[in-house]
Protein backbone atom coordinates (compact mmCIF):
# COMPACT_ATOMS: atom_id res chain seq x y z
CA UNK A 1 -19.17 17.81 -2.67
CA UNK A 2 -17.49 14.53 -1.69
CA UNK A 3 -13.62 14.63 -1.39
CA UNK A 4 -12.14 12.13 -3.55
CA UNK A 5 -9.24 10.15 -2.46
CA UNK A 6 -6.30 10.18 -4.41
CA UNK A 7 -4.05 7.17 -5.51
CA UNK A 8 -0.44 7.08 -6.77
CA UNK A 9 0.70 4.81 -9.19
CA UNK A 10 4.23 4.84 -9.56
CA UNK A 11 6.44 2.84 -11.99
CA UNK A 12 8.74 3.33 -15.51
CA UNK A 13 8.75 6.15 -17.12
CA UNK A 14 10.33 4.04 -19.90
CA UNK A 15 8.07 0.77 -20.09
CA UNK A 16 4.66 1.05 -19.90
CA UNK A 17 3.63 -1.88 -18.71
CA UNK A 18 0.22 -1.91 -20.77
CA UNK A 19 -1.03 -5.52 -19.37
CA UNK A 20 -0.86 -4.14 -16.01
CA UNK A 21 -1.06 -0.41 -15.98
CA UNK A 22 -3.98 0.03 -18.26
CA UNK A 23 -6.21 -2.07 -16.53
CA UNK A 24 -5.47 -0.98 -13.57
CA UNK A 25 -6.17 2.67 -14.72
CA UNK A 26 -9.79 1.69 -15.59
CA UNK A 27 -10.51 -0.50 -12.22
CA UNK A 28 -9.05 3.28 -10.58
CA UNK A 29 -11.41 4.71 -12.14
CA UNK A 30 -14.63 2.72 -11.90
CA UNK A 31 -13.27 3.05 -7.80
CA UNK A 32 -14.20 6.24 -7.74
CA UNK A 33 -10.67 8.18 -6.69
CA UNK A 34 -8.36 10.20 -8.15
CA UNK A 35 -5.15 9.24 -10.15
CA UNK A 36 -2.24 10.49 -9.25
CA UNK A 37 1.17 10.21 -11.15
CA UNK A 38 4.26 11.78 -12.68
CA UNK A 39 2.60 13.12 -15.51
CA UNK A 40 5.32 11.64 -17.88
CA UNK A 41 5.56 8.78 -20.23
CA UNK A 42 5.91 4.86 -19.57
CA UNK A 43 4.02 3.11 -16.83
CA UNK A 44 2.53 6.78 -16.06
CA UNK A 45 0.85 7.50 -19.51
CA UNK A 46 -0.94 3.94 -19.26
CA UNK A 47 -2.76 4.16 -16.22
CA UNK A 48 -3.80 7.38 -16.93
CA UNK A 49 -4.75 6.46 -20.46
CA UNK A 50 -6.52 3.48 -18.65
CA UNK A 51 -8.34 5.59 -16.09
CA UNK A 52 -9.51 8.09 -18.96
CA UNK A 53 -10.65 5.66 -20.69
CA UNK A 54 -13.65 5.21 -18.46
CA UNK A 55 -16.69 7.09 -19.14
CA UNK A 56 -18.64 9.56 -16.32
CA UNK A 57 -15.70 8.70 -13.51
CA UNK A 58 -15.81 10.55 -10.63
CA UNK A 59 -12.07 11.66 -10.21
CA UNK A 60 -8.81 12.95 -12.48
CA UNK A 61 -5.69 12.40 -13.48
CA UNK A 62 -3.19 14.24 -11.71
CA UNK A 63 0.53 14.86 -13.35
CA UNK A 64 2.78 16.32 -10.81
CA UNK A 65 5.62 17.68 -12.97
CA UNK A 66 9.26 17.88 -12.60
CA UNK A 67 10.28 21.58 -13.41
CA UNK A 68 13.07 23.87 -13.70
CA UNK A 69 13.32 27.32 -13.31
CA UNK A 70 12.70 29.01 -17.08
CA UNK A 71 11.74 32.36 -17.15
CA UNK A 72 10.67 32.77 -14.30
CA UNK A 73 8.09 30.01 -14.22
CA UNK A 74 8.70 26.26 -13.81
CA UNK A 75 9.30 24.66 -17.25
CA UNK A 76 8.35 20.98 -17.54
CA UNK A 77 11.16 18.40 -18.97
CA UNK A 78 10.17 17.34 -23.10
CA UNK A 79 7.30 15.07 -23.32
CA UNK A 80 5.70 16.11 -19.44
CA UNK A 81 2.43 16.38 -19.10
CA UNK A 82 1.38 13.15 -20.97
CA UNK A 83 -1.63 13.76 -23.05
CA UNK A 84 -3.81 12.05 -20.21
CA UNK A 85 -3.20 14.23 -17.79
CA UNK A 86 -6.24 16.43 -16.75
CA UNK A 87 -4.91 18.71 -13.89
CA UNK A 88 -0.80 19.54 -14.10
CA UNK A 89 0.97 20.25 -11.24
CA UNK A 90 3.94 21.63 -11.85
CA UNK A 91 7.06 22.35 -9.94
CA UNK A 92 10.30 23.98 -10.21
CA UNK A 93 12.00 20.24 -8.56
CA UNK A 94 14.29 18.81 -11.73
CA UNK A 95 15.60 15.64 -10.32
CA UNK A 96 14.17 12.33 -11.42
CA UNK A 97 15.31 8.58 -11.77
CA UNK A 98 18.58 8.24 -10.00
CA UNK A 99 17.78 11.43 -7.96
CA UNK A 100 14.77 10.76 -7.37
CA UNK A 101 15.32 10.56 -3.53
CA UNK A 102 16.79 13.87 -3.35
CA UNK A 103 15.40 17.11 -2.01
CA UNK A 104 14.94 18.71 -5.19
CA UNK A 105 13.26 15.49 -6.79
CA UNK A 106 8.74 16.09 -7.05
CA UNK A 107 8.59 12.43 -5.74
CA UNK A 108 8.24 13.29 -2.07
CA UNK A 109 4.97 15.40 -3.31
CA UNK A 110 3.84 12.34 -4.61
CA UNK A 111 3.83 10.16 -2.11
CA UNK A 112 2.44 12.77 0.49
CA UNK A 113 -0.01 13.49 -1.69
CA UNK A 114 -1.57 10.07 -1.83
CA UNK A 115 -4.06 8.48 0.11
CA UNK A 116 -2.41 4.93 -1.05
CA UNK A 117 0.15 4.00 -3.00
CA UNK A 118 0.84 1.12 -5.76
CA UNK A 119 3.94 0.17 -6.87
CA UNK A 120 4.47 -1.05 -10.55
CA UNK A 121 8.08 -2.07 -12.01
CA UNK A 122 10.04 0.75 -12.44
CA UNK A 123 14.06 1.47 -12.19
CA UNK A 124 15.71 4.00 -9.20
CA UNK A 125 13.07 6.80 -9.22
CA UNK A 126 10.36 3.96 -8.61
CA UNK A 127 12.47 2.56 -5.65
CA UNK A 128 12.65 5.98 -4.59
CA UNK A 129 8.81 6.54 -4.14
CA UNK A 130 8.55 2.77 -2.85
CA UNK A 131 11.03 3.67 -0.12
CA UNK A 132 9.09 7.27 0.83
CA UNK A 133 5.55 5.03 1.11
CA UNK A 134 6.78 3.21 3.45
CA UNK A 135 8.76 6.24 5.35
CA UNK A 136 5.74 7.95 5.00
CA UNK A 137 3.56 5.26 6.25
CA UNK A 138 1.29 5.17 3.48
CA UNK A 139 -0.64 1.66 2.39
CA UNK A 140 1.23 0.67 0.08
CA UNK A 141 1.11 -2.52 -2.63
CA UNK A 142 3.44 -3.49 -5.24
CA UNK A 143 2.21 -5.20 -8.38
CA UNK A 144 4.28 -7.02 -11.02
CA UNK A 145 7.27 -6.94 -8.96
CA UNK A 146 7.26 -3.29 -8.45
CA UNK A 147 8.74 -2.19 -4.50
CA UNK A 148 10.19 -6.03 -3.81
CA UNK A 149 13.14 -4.13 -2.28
CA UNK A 150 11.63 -1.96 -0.46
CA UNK A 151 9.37 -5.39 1.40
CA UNK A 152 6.21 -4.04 -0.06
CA UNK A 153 3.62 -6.34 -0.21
CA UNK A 154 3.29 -7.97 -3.87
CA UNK A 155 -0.68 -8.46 -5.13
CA UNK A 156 -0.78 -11.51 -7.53
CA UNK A 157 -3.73 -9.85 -9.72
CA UNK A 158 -5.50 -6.62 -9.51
CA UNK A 159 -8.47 -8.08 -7.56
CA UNK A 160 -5.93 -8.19 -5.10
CA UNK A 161 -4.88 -4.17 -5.58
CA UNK A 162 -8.64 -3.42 -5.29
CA UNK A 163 -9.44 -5.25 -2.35
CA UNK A 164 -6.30 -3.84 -0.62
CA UNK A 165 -7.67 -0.51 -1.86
CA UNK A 166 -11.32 -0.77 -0.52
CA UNK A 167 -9.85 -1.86 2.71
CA UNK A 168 -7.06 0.79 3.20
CA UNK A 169 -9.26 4.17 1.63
């Protein structure tokens, strides 16, 4: 079996950006890689739903949850997984957004996780990944303005993403 590699999209988990996340979900897809995100709502729910969208694909969508202890098992924040995500990783790390650079915040997993990395407009836990990819030394591309201040290079259209893609996988 061939090993997939595995791509993180990172952006809002308030606006989902449709006109760009969607299609770029599918073009993942039709790539032949695996789709990694945050599992929750906004930018993250459209790619994914983009990526799903697409008919005998190679690779999933992978949610890697925020958590907190519950139980005795990590308990996922309301509304995580999205209904797109196919395999949920969850973890017992509950900051997000503004903390989304701290040690108890899933986005480090993320961004090691990833083969690449593509930024999409998102507020302080975006900026937070943005800044790991490139600590991390990951190929990373913004698109729609996602990771300017972080001086990520910005595609102008997803031909762009997937050439950058095909070159750097």
């Amino acid at each position: 079996m061939k090993r997939l590699k595995v791509v993180g999209v990172m952006g809002s988990g308030q606006e989902g950006h449709e006109e760009l996340s969607f299609p770029l979900g599918r073009m993942l897809a039709r790539l032949g890689v695996h789709l990694l995100t945050g599992g929750g709502s906004g930018v993250m729910r459209s790619v994914s739903e983009g990526f799903q969208s697409v008919a005998k694909r190679p690779g999933l969508v992978l949610g890697i949850l925020p958590g907190s202890h519950g139980n005795g098992s990590p308990v996922p924040p309301e509304g995580y997984p999205n209904e797109h995500v196919e395999l949920v990783i969850r973890t017992h790390l509950p900051d997000r957004g503004e903390d989304g650079a701290s040690i108890m915040s899933r986005n480090a997993i993320n961004i090691a996780t990833s083969d690449a990395v593509i930024i999409l407009p998102g507020g302080s836990g975006t900026a937070s990944e943005a800044k790991l990819a490139r600590e991390f030394l990951k190929p990373v591309i913004g698109l729609g303005g996602g990771g300017p201040s972080q001086d990520i290079h910005q595609a102008e259209a997803l031909v762009e993403v997937e050439q950058f893609l095909r070159a750097a996988l």
